[in-house]
N, C-alpha and C. Protein backbone atom coordinates (compact mmCIF):
# COMPACT_ATOMS: atom_id res chain seq x y z
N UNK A 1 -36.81 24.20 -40.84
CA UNK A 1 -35.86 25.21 -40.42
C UNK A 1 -35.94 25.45 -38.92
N UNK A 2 -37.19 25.49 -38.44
CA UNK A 2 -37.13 26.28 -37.34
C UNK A 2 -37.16 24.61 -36.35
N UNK A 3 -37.38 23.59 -36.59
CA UNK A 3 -36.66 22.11 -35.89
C UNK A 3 -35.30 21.83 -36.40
N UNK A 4 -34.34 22.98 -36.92
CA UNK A 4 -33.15 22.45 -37.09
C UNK A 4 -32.44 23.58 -36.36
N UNK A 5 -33.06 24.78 -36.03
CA UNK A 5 -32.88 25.61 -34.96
C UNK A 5 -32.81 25.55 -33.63
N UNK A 6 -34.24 24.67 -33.14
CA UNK A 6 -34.09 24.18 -31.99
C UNK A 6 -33.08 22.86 -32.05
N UNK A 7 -32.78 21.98 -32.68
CA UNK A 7 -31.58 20.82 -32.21
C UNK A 7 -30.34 21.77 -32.34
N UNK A 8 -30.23 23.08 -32.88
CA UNK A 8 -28.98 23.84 -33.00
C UNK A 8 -28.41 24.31 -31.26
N UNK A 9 -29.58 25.36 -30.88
CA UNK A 9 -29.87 25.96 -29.61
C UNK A 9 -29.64 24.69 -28.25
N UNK A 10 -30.39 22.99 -28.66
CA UNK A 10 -30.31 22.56 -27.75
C UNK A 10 -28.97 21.76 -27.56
N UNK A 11 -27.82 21.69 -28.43
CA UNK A 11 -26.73 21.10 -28.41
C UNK A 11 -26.03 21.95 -28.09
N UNK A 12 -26.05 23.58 -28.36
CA UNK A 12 -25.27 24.31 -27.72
C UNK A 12 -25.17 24.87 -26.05
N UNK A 13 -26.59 24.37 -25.94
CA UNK A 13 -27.04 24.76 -24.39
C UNK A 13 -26.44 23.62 -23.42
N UNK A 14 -27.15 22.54 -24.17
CA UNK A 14 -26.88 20.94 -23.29
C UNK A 14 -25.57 20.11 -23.39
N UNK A 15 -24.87 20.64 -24.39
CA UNK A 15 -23.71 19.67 -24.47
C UNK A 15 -22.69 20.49 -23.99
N UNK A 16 -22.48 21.22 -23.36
CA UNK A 16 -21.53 22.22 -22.39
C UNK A 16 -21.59 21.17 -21.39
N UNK A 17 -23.25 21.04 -20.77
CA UNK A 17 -23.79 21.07 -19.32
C UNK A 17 -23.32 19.09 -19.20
N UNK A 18 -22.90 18.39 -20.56
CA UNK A 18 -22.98 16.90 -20.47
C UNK A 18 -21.89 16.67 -20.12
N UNK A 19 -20.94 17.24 -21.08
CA UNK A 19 -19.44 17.45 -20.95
C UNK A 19 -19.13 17.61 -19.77
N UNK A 20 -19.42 18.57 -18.97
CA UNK A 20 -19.42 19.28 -17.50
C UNK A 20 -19.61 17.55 -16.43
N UNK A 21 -20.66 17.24 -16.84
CA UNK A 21 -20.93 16.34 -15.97
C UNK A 21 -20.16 15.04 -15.92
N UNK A 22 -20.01 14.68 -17.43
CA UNK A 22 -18.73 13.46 -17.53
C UNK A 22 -17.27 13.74 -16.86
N UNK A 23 -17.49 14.89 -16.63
CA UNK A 23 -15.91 15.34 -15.95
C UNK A 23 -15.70 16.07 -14.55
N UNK A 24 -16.82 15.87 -14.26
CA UNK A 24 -16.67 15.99 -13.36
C UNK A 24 -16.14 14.69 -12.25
N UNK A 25 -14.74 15.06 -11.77
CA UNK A 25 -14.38 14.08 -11.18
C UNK A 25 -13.01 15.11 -10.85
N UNK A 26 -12.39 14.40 -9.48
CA UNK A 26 -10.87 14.99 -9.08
C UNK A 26 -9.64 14.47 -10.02
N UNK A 27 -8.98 15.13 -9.61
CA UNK A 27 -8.11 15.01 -11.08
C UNK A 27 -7.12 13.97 -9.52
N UNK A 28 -6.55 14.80 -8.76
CA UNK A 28 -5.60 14.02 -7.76
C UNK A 28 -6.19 13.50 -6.54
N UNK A 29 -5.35 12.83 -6.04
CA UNK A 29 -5.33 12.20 -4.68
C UNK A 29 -3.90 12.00 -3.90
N UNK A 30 -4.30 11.95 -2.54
CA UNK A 30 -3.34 11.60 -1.43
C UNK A 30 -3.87 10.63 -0.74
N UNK A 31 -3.68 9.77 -0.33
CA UNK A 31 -4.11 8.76 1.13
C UNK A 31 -2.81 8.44 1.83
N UNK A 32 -3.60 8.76 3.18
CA UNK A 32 -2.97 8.37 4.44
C UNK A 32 -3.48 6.88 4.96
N UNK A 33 -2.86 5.95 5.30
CA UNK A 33 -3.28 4.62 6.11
C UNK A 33 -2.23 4.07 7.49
N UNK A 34 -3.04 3.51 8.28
CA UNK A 34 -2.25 3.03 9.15
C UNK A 34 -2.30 1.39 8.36
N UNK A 35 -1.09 0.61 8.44
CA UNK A 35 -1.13 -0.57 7.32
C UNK A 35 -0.66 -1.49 8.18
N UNK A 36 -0.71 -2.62 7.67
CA UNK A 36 -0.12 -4.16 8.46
C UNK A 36 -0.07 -4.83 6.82
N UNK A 37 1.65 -5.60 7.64
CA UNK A 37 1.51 -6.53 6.50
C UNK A 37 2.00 -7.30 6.97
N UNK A 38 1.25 -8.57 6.29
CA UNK A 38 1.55 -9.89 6.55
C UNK A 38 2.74 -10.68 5.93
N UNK A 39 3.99 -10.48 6.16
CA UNK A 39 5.01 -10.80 5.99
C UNK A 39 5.60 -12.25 5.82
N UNK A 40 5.92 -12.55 4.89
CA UNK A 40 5.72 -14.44 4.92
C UNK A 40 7.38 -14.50 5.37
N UNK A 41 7.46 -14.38 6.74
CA UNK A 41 9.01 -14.38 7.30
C UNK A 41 9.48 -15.38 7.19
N UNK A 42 8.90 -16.56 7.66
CA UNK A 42 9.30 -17.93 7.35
C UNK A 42 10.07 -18.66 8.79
N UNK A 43 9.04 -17.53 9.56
CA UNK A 43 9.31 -18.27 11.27
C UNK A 43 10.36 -17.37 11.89
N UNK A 44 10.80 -16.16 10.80
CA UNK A 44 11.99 -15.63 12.04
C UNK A 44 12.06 -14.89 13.03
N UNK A 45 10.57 -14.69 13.14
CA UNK A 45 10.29 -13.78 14.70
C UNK A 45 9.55 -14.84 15.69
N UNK A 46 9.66 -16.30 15.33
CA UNK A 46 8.71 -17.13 16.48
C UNK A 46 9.81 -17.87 16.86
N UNK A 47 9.64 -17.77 18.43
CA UNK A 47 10.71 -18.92 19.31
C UNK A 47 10.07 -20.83 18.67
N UNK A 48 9.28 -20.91 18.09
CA UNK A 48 8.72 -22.35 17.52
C UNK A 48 9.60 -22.28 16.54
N UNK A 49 10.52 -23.66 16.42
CA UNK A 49 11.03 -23.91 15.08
C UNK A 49 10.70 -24.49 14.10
N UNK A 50 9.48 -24.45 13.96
CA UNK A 50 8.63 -25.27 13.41
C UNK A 50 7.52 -24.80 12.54
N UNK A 51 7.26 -22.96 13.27
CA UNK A 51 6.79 -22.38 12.36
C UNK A 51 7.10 -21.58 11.79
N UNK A 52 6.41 -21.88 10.63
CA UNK A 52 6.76 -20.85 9.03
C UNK A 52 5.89 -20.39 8.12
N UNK A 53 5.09 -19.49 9.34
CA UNK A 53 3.98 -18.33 8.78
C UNK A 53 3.90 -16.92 8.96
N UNK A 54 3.30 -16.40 8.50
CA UNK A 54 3.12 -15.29 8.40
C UNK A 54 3.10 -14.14 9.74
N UNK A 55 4.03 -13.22 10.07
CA UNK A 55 4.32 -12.29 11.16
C UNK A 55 3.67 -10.85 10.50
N UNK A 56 2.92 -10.59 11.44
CA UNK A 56 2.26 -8.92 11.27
C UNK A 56 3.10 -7.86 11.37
N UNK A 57 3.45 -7.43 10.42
CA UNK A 57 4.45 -6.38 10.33
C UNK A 57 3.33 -4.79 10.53
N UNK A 58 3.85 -3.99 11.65
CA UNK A 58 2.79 -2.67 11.39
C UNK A 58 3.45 -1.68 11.04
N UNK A 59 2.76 -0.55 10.27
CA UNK A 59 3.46 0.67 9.61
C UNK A 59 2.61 1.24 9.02
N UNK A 60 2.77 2.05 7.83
CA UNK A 60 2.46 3.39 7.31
C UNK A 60 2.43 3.28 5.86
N UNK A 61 1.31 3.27 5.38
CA UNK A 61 1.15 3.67 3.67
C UNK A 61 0.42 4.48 2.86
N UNK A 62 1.55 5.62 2.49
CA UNK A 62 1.40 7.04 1.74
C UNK A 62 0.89 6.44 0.14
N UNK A 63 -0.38 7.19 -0.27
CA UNK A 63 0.10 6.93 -1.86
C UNK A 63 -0.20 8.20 -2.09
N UNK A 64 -0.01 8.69 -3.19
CA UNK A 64 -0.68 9.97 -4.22
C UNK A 64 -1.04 9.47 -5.75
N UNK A 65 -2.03 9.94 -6.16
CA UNK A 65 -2.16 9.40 -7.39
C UNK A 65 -2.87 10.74 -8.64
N UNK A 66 -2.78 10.65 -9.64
CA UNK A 66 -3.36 11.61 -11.09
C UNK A 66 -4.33 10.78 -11.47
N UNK A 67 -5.42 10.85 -11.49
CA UNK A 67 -6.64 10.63 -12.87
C UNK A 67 -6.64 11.20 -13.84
N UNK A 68 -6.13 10.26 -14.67
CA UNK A 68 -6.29 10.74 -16.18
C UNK A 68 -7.81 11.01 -16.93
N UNK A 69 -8.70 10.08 -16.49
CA UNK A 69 -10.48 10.50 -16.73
C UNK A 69 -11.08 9.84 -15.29
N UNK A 70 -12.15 9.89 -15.51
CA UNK A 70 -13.10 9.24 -14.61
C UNK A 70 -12.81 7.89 -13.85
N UNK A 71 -12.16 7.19 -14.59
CA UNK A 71 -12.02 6.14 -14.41
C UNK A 71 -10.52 5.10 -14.40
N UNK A 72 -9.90 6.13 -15.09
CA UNK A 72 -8.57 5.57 -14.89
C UNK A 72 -7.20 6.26 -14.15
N UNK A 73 -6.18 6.17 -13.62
CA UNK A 73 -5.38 6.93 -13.10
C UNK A 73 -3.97 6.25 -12.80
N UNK A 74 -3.07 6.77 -12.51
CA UNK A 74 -1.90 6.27 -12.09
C UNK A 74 -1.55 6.85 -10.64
N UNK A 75 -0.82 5.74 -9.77
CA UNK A 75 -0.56 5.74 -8.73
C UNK A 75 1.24 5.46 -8.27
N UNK A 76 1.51 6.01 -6.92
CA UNK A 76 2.20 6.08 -6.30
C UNK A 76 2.51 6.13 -5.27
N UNK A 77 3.38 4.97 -4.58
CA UNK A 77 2.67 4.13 -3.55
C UNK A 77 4.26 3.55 -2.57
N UNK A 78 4.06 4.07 -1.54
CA UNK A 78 5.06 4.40 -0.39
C UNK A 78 5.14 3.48 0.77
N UNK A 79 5.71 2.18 1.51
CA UNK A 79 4.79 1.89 2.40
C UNK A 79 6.33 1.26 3.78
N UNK A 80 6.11 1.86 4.67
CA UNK A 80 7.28 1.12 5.69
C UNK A 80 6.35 0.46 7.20
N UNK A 81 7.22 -0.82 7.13
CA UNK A 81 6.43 -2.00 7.84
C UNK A 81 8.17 -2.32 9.26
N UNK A 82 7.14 -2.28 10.17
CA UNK A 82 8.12 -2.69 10.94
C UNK A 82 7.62 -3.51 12.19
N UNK A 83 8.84 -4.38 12.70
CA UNK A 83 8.31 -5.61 13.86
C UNK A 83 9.66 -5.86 14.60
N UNK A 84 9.44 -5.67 15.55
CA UNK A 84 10.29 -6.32 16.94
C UNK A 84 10.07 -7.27 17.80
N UNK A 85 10.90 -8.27 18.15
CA UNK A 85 11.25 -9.59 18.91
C UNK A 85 11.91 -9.78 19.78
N UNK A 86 11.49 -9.88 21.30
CA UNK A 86 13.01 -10.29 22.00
C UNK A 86 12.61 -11.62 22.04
N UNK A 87 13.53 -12.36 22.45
CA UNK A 87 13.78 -13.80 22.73
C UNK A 87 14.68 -13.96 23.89
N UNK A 88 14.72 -14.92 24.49
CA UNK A 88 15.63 -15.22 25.99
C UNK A 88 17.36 -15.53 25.45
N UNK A 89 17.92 -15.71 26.10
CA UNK A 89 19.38 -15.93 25.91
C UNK A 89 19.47 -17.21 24.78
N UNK A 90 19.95 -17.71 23.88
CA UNK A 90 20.52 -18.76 22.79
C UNK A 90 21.47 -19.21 23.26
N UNK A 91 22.61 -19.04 23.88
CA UNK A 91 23.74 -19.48 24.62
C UNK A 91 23.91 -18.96 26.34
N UNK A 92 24.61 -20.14 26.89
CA UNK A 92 25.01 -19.89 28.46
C UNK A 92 26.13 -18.19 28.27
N UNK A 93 25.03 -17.41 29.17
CA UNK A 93 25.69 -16.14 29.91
C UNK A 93 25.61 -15.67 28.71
N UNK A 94 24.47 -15.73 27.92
CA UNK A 94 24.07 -14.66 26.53
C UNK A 94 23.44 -13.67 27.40
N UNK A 95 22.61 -12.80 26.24
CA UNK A 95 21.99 -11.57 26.21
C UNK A 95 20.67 -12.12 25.83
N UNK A 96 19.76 -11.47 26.65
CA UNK A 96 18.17 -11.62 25.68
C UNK A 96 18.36 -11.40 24.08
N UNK A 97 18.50 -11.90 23.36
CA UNK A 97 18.23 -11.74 21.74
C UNK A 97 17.07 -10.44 21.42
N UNK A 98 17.01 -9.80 20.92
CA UNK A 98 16.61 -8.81 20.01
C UNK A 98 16.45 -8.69 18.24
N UNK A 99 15.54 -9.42 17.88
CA UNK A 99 15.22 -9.17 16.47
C UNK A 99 14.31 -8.06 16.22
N UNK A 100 14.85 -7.13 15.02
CA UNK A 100 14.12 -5.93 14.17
C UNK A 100 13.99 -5.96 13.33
N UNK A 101 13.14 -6.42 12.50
CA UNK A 101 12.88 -6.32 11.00
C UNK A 101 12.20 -5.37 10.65
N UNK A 102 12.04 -4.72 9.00
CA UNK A 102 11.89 -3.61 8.67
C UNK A 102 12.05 -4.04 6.70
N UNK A 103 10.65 -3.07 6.43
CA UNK A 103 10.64 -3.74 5.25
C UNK A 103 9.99 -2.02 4.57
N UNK A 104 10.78 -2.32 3.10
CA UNK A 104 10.46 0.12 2.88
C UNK A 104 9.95 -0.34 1.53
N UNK A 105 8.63 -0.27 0.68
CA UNK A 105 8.86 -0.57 -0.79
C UNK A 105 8.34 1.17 -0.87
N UNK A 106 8.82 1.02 -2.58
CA UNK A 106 8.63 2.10 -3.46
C UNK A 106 7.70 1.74 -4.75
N UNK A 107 6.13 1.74 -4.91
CA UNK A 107 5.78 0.88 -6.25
C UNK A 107 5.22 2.33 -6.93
N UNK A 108 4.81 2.08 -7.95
CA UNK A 108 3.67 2.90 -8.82
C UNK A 108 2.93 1.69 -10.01
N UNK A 109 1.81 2.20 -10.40
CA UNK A 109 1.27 1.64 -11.15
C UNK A 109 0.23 2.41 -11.85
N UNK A 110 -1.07 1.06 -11.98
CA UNK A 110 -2.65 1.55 -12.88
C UNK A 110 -3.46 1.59 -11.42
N UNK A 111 -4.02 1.90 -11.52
CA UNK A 111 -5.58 2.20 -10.89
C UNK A 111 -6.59 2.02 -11.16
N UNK A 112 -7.79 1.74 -11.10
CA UNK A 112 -9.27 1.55 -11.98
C UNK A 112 -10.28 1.79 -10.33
N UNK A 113 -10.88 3.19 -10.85
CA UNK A 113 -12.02 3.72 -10.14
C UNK A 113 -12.97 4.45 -10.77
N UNK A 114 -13.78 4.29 -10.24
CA UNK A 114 -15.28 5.96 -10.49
C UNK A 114 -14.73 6.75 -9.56
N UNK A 115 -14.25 7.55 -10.49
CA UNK A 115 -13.48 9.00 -9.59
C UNK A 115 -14.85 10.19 -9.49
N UNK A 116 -15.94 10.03 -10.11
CA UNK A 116 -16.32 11.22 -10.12
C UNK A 116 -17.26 11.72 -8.64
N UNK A 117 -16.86 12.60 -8.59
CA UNK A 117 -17.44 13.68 -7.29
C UNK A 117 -18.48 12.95 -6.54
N UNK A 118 -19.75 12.88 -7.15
CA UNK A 118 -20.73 12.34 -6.82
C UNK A 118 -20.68 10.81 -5.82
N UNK A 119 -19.85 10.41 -6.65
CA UNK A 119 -19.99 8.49 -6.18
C UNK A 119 -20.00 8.59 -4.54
N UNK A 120 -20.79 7.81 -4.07
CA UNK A 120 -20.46 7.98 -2.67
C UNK A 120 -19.57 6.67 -2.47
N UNK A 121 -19.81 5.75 -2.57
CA UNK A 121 -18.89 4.32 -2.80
C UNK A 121 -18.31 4.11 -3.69
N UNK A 122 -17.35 3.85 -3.77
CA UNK A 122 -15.75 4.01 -4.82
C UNK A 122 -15.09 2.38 -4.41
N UNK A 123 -15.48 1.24 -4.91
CA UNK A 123 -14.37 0.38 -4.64
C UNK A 123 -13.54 0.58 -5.63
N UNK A 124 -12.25 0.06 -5.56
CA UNK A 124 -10.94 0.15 -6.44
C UNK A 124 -10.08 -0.99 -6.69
N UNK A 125 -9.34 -1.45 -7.67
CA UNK A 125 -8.45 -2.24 -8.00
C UNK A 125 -7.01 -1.77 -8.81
N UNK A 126 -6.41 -2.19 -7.93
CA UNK A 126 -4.69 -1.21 -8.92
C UNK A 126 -3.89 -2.84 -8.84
N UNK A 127 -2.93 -2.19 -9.46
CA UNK A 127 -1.52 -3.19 -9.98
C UNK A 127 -0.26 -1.78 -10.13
N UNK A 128 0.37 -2.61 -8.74
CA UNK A 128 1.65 -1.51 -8.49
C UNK A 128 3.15 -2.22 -8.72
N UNK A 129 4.12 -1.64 -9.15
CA UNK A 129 5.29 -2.45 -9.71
C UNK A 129 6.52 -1.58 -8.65
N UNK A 130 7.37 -2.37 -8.54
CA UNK A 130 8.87 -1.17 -7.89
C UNK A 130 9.92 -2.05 -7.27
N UNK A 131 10.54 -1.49 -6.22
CA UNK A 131 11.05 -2.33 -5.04
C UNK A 131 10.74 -2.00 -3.96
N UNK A 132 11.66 -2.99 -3.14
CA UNK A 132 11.31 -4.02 -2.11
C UNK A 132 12.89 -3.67 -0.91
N UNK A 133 12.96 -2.91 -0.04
CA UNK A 133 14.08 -3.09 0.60
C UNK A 133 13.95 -3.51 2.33
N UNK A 134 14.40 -4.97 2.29
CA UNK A 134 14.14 -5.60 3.88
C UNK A 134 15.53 -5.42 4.45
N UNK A 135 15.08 -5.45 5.55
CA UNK A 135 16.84 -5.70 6.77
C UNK A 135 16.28 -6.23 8.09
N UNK A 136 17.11 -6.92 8.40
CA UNK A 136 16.84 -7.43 9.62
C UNK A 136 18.07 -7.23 10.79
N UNK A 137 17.88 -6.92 11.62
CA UNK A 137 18.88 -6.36 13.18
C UNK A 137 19.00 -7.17 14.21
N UNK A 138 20.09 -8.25 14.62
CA UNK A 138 19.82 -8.73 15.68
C UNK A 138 20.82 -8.63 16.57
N UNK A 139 20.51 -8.22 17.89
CA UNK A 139 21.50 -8.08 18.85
C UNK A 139 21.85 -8.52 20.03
N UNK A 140 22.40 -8.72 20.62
CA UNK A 140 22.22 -9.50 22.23
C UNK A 140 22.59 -11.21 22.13
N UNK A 141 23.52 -11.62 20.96
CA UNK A 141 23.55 -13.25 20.66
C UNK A 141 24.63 -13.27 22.17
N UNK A 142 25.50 -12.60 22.30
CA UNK A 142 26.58 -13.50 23.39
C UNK A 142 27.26 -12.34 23.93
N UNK A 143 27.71 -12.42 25.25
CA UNK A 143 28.29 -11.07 25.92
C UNK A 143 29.54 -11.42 25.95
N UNK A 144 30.24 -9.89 25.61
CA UNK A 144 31.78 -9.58 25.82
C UNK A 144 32.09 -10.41 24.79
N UNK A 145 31.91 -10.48 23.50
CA UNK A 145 32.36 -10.40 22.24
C UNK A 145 32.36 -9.82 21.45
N UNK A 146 33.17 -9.38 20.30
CA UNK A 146 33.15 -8.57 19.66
C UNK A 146 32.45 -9.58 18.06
N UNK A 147 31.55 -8.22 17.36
CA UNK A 147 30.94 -9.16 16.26
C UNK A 147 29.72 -10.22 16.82
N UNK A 148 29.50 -9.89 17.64
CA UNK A 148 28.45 -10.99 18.26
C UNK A 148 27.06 -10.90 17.05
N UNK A 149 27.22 -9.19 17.14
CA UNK A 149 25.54 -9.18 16.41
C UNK A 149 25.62 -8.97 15.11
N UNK A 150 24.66 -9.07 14.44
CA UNK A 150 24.83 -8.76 12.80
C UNK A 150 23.38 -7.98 12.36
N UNK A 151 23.73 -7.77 10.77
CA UNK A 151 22.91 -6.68 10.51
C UNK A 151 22.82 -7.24 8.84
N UNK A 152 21.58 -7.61 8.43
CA UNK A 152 21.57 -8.06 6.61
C UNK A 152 20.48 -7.15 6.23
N UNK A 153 20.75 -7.02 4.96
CA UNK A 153 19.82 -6.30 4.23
C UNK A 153 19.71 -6.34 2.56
N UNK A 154 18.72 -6.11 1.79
CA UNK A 154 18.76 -6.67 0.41
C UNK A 154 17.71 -6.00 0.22
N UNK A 155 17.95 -5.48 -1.26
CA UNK A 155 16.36 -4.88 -2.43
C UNK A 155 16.50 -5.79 -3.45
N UNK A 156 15.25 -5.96 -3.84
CA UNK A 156 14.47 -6.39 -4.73
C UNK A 156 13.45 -6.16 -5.36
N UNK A 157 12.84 -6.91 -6.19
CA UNK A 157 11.69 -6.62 -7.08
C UNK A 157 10.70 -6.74 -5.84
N UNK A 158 9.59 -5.44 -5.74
CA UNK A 158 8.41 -5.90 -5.17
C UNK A 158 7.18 -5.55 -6.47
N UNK A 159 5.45 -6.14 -5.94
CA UNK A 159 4.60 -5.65 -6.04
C UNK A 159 3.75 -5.96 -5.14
N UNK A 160 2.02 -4.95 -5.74
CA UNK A 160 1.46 -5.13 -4.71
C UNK A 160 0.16 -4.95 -5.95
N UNK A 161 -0.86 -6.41 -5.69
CA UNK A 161 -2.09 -6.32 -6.59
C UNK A 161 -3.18 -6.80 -5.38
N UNK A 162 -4.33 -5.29 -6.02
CA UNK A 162 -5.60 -5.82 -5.08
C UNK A 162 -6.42 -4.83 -5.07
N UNK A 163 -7.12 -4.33 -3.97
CA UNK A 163 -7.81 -3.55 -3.70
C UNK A 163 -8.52 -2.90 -2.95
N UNK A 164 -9.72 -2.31 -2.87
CA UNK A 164 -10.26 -1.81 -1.59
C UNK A 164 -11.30 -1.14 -1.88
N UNK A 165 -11.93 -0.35 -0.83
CA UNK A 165 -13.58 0.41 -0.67
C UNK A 165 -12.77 1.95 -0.27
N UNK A 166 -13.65 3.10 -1.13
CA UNK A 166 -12.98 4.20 -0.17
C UNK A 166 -15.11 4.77 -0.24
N UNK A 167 -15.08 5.58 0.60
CA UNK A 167 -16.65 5.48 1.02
C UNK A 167 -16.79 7.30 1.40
N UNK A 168 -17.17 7.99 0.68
CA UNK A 168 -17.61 9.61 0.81
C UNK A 168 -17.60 10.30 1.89
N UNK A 169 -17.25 10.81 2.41
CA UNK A 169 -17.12 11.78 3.84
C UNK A 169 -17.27 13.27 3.19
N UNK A 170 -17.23 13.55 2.23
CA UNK A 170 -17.37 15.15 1.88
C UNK A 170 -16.68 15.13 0.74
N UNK A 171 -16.82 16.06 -0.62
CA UNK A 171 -16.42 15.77 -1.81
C UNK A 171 -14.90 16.29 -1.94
N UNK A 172 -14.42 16.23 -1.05
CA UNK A 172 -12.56 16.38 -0.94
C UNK A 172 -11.98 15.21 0.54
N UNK A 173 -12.78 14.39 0.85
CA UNK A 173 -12.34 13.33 1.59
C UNK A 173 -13.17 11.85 1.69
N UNK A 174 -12.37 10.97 1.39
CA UNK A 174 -12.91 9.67 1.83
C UNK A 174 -12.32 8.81 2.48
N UNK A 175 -13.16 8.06 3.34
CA UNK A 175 -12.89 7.27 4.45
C UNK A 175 -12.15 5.77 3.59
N UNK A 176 -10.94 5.54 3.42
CA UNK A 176 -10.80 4.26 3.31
C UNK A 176 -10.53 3.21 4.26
N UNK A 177 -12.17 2.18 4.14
CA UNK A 177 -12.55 1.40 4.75
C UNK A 177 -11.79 0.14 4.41
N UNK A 178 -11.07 -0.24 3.79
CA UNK A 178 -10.51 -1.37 3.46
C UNK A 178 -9.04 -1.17 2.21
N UNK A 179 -8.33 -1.46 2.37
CA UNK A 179 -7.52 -1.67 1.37
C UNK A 179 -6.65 -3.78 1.65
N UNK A 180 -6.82 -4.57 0.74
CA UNK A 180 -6.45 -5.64 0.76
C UNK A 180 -5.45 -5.79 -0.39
N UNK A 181 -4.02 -6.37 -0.54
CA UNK A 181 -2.92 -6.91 -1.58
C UNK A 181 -1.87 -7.98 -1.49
N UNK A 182 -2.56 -8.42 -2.34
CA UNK A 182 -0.90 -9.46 -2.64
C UNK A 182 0.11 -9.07 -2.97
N UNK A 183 1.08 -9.03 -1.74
CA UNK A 183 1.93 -7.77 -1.97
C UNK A 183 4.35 -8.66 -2.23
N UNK A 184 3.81 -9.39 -3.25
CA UNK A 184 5.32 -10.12 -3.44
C UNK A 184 6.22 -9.49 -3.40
N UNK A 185 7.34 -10.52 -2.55
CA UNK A 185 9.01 -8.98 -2.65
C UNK A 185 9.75 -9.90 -2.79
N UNK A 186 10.53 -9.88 -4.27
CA UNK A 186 11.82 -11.03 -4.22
C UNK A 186 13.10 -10.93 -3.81
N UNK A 187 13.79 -11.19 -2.79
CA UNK A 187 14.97 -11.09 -2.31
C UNK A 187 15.45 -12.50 -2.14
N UNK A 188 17.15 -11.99 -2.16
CA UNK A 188 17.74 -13.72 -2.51
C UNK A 188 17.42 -14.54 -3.18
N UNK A 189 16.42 -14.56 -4.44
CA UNK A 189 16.27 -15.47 -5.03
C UNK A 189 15.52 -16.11 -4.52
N UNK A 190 14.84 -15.62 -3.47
CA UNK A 190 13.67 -16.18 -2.99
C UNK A 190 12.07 -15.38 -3.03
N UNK A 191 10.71 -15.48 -3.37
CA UNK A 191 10.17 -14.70 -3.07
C UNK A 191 9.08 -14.71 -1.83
N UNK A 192 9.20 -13.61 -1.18
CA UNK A 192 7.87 -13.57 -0.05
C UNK A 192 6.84 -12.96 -0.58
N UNK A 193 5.56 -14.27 -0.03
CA UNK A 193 4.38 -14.13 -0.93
C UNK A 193 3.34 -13.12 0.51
N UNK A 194 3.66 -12.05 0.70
CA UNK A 194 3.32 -11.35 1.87
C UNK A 194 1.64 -10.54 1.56
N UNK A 195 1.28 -10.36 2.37
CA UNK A 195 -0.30 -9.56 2.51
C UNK A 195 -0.21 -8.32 2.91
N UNK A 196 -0.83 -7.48 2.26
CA UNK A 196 -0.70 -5.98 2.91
C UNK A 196 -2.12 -5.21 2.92
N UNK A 197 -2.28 -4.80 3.99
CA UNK A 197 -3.52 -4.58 4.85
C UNK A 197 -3.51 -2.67 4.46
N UNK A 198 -4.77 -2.04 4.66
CA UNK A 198 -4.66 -0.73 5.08
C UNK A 198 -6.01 -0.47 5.25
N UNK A 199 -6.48 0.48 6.29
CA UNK A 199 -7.37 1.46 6.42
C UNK A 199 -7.11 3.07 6.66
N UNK A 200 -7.60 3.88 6.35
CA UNK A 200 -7.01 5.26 6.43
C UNK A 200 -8.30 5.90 5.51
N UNK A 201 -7.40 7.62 5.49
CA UNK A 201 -8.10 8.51 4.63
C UNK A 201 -7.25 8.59 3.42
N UNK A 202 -8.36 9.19 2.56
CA UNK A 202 -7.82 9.30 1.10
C UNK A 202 -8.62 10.84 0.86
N UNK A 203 -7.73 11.67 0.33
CA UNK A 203 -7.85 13.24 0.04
C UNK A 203 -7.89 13.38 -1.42
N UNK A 204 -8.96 14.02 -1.68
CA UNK A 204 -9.32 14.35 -3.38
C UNK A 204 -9.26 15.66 -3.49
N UNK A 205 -8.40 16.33 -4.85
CA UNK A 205 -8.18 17.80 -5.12
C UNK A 205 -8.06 18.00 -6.46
């Protein structure tokens, strides 16, 4: 009796305090990053006609995300990339050429982390789904014509799979030290197999 008293007393004392501890973890997040992505342009910002690699696109990627437990969560994921080009005249008594490209996706997805409080090192892996909206601006082809310059643009399917390190600064901020993705966007029936870079902060609440 009195050893079925104490396992009574100690499950009511200790399994509050276990519970407590398995859950302990932030339920949300925000991150801020300054981002680059590696854009598989296919040569249209290099005066070489010859090459057809990858142009560093720089910009900005917002996410916010919910943890559903410790370990799993859903995300939402914001990111605008932009790059400018002049080039010399293309025709006699042109204009310096001016290329602007600009690339906006919208994804959400899964997430997989140790969310809880404690962790001081948090690497992460997500899989984000959405679109993809590019345009490109070019101006300055030939003077004193009308229609000289043009302006294209197209959405499509994007994603973005990969991951990163976010590393403890205080139990409502972490330093993200790395974010790396294979970040595909299909337009025209074509797809760009592009890279997307980030470092920044990430805010836990």
């Amino acid at each position: 009796m009195r050893k079925a008293l104490f396992m009574a007393l100690f499950f009511v004392f200790c399994a509050p305090l276990a519970f407590a501890q398995d859950g302990d973890f932030k339920r949300g997040e925000f991150g801020v990053m300054f981002s680059q992505n590696r854009v598989d342009s296919d040569g249209a910002f290099s005066p070489d006609p010859n090459d057809t690699g990858r142009e560093g696109f720089n910009g900005v990627n917002i996410d916010a995300g919910y943890n559903f437990t410790r370990y799993v969560g859903a995300k939402a994921d914001f990111s605008y990339h932009k790059k400018s080009r002049d080039f010399g005249p293309l025709v006699p008594g042109g204009e310096n050429v001016n290329v602007d490209g600009k690339l906006t996706q919208f994804m959400g997805g899964i997430k997989i982390q140790d969310n809880a409080t404690a962790t001081r090192v948090r690497p992460f892996a997500q899989a984000l789904f959405g679109l993809g909206h590019a345009s490109v601006d070019v101006t300055g082809l030939t003077t004193g014509l009308p229609n000289a310059n043009f302006s294209e643009s197209e959405t499509g399917f994007a994603a973005a799979v990969g991951g990163g390190l976010d590393i403890r600064i205080n139990r409502n901020i972490d330093f993200r030290a790395i974010k790396v993705e294979y970040n595909p966007v299909r337009l025209e029936g074509e797809t760009s197999n592009n890279i997307r870079l980030g470092i920044g902060l990430n805010f836990r609440f």
